[in-house]
N, C-alpha and C. Protein backbone atom coordinates (compact mmCIF):
# COMPACT_ATOMS: atom_id res chain seq x y z
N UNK A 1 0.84 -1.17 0.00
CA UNK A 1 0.00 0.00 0.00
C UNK A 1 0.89 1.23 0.00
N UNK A 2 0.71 1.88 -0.67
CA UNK A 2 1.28 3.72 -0.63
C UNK A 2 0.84 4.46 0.11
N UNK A 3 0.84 5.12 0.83
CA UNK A 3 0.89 5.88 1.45
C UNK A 3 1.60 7.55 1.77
N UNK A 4 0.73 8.63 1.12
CA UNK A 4 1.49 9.72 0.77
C UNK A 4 1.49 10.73 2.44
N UNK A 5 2.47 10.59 2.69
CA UNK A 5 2.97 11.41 4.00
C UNK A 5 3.01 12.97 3.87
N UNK A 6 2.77 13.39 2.06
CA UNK A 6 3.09 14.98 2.84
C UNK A 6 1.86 15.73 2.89
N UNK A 7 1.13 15.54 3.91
CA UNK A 7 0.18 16.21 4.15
C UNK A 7 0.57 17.37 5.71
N UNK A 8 -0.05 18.44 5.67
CA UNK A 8 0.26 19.41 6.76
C UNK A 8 -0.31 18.38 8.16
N UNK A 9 0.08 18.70 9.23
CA UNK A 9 -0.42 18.44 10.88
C UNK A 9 -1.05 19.26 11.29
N UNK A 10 -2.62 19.07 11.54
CA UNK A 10 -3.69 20.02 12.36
C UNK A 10 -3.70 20.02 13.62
N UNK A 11 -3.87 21.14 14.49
CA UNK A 11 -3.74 21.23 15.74
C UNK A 11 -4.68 20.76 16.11
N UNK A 12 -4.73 21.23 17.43
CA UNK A 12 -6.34 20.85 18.07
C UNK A 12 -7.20 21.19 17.89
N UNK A 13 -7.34 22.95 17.12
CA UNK A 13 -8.49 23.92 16.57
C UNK A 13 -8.93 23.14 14.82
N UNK A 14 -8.02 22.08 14.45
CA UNK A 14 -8.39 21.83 13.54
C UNK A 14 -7.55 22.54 12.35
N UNK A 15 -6.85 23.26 12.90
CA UNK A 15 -6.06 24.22 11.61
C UNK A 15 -4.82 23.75 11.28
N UNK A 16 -3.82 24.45 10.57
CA UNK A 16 -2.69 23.48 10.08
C UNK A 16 -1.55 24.16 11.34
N UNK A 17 -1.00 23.24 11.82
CA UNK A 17 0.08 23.52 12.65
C UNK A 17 1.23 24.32 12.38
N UNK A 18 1.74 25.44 13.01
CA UNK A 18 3.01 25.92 12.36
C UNK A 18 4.22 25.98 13.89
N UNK A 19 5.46 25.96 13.10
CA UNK A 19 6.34 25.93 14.00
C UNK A 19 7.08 27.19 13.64
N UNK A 20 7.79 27.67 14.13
CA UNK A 20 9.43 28.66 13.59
C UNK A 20 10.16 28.17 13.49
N UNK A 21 11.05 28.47 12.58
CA UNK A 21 11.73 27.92 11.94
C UNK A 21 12.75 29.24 11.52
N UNK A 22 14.01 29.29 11.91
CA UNK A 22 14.84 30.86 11.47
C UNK A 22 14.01 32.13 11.63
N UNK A 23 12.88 31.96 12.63
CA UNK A 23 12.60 33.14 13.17
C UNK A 23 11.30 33.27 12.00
N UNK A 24 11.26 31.97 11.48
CA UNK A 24 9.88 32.43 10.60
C UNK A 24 9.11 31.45 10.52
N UNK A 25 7.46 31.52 10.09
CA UNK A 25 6.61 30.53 10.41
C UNK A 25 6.52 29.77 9.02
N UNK A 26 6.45 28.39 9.60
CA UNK A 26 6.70 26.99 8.57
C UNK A 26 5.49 26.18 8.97
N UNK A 27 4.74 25.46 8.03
CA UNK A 27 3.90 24.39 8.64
C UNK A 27 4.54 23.47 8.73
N UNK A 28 3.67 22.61 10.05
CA UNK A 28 4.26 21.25 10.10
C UNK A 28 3.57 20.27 9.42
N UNK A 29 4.67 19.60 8.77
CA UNK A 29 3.79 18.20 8.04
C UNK A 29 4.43 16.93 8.60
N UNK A 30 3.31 16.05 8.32
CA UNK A 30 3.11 14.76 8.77
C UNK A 30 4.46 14.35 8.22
N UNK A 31 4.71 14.04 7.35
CA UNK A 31 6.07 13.84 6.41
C UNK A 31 7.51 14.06 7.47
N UNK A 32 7.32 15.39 8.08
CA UNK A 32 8.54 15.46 9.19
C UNK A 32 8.43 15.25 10.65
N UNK A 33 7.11 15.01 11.28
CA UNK A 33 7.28 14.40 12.41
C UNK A 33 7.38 13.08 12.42
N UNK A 34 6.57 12.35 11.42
CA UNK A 34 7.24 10.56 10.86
C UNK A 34 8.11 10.51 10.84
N UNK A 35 9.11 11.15 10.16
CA UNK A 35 10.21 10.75 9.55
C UNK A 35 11.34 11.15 11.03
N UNK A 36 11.18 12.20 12.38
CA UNK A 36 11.88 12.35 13.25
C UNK A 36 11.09 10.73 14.18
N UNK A 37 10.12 10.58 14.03
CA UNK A 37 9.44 9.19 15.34
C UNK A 37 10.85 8.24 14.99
N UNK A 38 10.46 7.80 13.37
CA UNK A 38 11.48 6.50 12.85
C UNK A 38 12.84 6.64 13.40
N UNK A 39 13.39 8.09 13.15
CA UNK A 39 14.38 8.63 13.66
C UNK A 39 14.80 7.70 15.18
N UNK A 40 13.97 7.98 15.91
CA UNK A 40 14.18 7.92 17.52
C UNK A 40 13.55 6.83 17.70
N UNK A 41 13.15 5.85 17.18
CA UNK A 41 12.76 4.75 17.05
C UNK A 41 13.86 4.13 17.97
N UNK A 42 13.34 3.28 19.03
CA UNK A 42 14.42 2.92 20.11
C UNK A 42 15.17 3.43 21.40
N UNK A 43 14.52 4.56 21.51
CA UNK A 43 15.13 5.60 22.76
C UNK A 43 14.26 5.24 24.00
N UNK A 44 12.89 5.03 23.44
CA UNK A 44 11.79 4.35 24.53
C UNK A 44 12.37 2.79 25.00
N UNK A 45 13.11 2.57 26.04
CA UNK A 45 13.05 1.25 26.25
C UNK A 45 11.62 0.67 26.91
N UNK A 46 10.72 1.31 26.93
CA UNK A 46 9.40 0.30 27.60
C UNK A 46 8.86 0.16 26.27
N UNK A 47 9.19 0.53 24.79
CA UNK A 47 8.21 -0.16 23.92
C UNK A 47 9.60 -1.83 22.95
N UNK A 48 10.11 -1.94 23.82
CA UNK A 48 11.16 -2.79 23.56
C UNK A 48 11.10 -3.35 22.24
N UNK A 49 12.12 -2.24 21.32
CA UNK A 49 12.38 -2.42 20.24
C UNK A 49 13.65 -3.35 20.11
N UNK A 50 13.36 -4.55 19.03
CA UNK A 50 14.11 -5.47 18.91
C UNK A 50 15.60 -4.80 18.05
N UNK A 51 16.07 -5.72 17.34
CA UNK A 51 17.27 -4.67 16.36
C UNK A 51 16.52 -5.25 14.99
N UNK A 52 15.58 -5.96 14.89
CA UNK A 52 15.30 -5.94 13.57
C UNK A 52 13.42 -5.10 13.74
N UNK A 53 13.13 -4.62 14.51
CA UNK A 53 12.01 -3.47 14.41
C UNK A 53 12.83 -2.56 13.70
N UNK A 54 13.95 -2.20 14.53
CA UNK A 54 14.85 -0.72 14.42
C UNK A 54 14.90 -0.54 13.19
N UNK A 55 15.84 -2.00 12.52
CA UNK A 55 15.90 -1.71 11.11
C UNK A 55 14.91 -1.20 10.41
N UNK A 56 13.29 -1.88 10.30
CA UNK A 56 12.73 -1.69 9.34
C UNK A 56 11.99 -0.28 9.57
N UNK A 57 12.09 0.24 10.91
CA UNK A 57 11.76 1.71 11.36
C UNK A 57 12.79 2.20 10.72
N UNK A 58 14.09 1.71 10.33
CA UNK A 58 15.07 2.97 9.38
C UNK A 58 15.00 2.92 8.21
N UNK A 59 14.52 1.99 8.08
CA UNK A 59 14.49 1.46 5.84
C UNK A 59 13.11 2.10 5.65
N UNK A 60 12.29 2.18 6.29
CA UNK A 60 10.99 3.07 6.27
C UNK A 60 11.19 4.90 5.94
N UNK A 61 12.03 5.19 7.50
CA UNK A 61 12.66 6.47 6.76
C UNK A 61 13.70 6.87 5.65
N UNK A 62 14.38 5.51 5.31
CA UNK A 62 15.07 5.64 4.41
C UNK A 62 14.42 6.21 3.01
N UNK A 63 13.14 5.58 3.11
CA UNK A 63 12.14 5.34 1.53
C UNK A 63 11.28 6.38 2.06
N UNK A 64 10.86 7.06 3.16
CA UNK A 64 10.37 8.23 2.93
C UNK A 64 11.56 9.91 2.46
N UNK A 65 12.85 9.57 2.91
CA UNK A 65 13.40 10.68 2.17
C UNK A 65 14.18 10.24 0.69
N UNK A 66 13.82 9.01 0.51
CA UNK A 66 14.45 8.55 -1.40
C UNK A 66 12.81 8.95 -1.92
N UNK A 67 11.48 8.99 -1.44
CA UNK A 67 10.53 8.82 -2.50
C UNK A 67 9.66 10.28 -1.96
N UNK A 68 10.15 10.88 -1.46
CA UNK A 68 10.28 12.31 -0.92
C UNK A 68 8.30 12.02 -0.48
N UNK A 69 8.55 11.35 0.66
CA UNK A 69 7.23 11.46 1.52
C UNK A 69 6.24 10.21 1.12
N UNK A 70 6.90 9.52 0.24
CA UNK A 70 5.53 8.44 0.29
C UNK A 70 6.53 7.16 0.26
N UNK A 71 5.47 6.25 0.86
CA UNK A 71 5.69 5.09 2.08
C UNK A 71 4.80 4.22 0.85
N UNK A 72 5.64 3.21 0.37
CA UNK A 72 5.23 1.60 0.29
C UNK A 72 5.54 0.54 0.85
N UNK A 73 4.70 0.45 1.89
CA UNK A 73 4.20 -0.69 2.79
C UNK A 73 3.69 -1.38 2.97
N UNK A 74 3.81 -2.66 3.28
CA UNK A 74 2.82 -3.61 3.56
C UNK A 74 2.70 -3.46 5.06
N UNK A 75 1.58 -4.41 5.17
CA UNK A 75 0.81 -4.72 6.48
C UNK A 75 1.74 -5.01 8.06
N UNK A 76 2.99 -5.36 7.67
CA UNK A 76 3.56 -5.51 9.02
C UNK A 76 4.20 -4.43 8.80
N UNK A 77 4.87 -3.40 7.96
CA UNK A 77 5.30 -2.18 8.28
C UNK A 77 4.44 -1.24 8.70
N UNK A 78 3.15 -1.28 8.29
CA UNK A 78 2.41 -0.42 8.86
C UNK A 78 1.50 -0.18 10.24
N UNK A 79 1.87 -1.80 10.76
CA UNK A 79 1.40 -1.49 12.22
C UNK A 79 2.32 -1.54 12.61
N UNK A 80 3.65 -1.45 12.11
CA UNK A 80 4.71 -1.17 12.86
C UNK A 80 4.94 0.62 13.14
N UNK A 81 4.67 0.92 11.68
CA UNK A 81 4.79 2.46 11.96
C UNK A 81 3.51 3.10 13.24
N UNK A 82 2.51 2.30 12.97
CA UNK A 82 1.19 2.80 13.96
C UNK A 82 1.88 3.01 15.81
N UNK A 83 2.32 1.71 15.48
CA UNK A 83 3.10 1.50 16.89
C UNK A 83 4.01 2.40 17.38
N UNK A 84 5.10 2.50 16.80
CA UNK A 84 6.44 3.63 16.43
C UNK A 84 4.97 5.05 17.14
N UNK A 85 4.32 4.95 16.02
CA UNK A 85 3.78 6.80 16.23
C UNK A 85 3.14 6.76 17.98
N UNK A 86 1.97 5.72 17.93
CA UNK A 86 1.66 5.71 19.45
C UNK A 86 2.18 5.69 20.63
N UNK A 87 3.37 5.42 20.89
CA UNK A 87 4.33 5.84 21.66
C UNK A 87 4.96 7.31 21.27
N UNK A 88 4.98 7.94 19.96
CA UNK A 88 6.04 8.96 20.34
C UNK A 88 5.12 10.29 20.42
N UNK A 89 3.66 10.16 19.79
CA UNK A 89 3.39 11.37 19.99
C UNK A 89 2.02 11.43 20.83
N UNK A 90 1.07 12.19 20.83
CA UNK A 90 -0.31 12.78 21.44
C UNK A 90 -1.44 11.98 20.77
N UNK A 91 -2.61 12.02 21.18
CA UNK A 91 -3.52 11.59 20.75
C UNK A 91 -3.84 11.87 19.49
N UNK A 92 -3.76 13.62 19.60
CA UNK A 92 -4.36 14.16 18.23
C UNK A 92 -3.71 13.75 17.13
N UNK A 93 -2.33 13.71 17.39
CA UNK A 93 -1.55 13.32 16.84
C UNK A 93 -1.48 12.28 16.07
N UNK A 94 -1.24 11.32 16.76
CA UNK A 94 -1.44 9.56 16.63
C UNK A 94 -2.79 9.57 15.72
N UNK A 95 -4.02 10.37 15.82
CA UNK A 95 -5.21 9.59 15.29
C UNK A 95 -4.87 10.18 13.69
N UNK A 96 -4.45 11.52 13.67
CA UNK A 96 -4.07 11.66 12.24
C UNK A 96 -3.03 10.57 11.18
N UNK A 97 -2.29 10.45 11.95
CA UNK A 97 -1.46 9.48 11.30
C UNK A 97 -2.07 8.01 10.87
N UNK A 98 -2.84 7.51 12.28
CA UNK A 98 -3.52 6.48 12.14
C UNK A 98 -4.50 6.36 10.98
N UNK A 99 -5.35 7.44 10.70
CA UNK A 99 -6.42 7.78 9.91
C UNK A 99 -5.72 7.60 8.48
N UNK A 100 -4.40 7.81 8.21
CA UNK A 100 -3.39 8.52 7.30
C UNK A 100 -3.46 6.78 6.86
N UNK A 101 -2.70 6.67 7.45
CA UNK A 101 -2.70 4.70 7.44
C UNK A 101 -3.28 3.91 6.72
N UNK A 102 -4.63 3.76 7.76
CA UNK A 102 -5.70 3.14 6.86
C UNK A 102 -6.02 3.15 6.04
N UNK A 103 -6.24 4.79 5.24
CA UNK A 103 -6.89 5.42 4.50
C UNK A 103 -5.94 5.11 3.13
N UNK A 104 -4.74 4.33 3.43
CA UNK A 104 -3.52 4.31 2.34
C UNK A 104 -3.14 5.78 1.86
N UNK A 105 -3.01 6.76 2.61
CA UNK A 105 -3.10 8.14 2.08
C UNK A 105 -3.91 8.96 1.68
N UNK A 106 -4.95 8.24 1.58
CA UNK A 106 -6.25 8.96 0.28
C UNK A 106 -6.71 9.72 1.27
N UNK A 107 -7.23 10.75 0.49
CA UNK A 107 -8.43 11.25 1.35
C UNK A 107 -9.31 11.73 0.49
């Protein structure tokens, strides 16, 4: 399944998230908080990542910055990534991504 990651991150009001960035405002997209989770994939020792989770949490971000934001995955990478996200971020958070998931990108 494909899965296209560069979509913006909505806050809690529902609007698109922005951060600073050099003193100037940037949205945040889904595309770069994924791609920092995979990153840190393993720093949580209570979600006891094996060394072959790790890997495929890095070959994941590998193929999201070679296919610049979109994810072809199958079914055990993608509840792997579900997993990865539910530990690293917020609810609101997590359900976007989750939604992102299922949805194979579409919306």
């Amino acid at each position: 399944m494909k899965v296209n990651l560069n979509r913006n991150l909505l806050d809690h009001k529902g609007q698109e998230a922005v951060e600073l960035v050099d003193g100037k405002e940037r949205k945040k997209s889904l595309r770069d908080i994924i791609s920092e989770a995979l990153y840190a994939t393993g720093m949580n020792a209570q979600l006891g990542m094996d060394m072959a989770k790790k890997l495929r949490a890095y070959k994941m971000l590998q193929q999201i910055i070679n296919n610049r934001g979109v994810l072809d995955i199958e079914t055990d990478d993608a509840t792997l990534l579900k997993e990865i996200c539910a530990e690293f971020f917020t609810a609101g958070v997590y359900g976007q991504i989750y939604d992102l998931i299922e949805k194979g990108g579409k919306e």
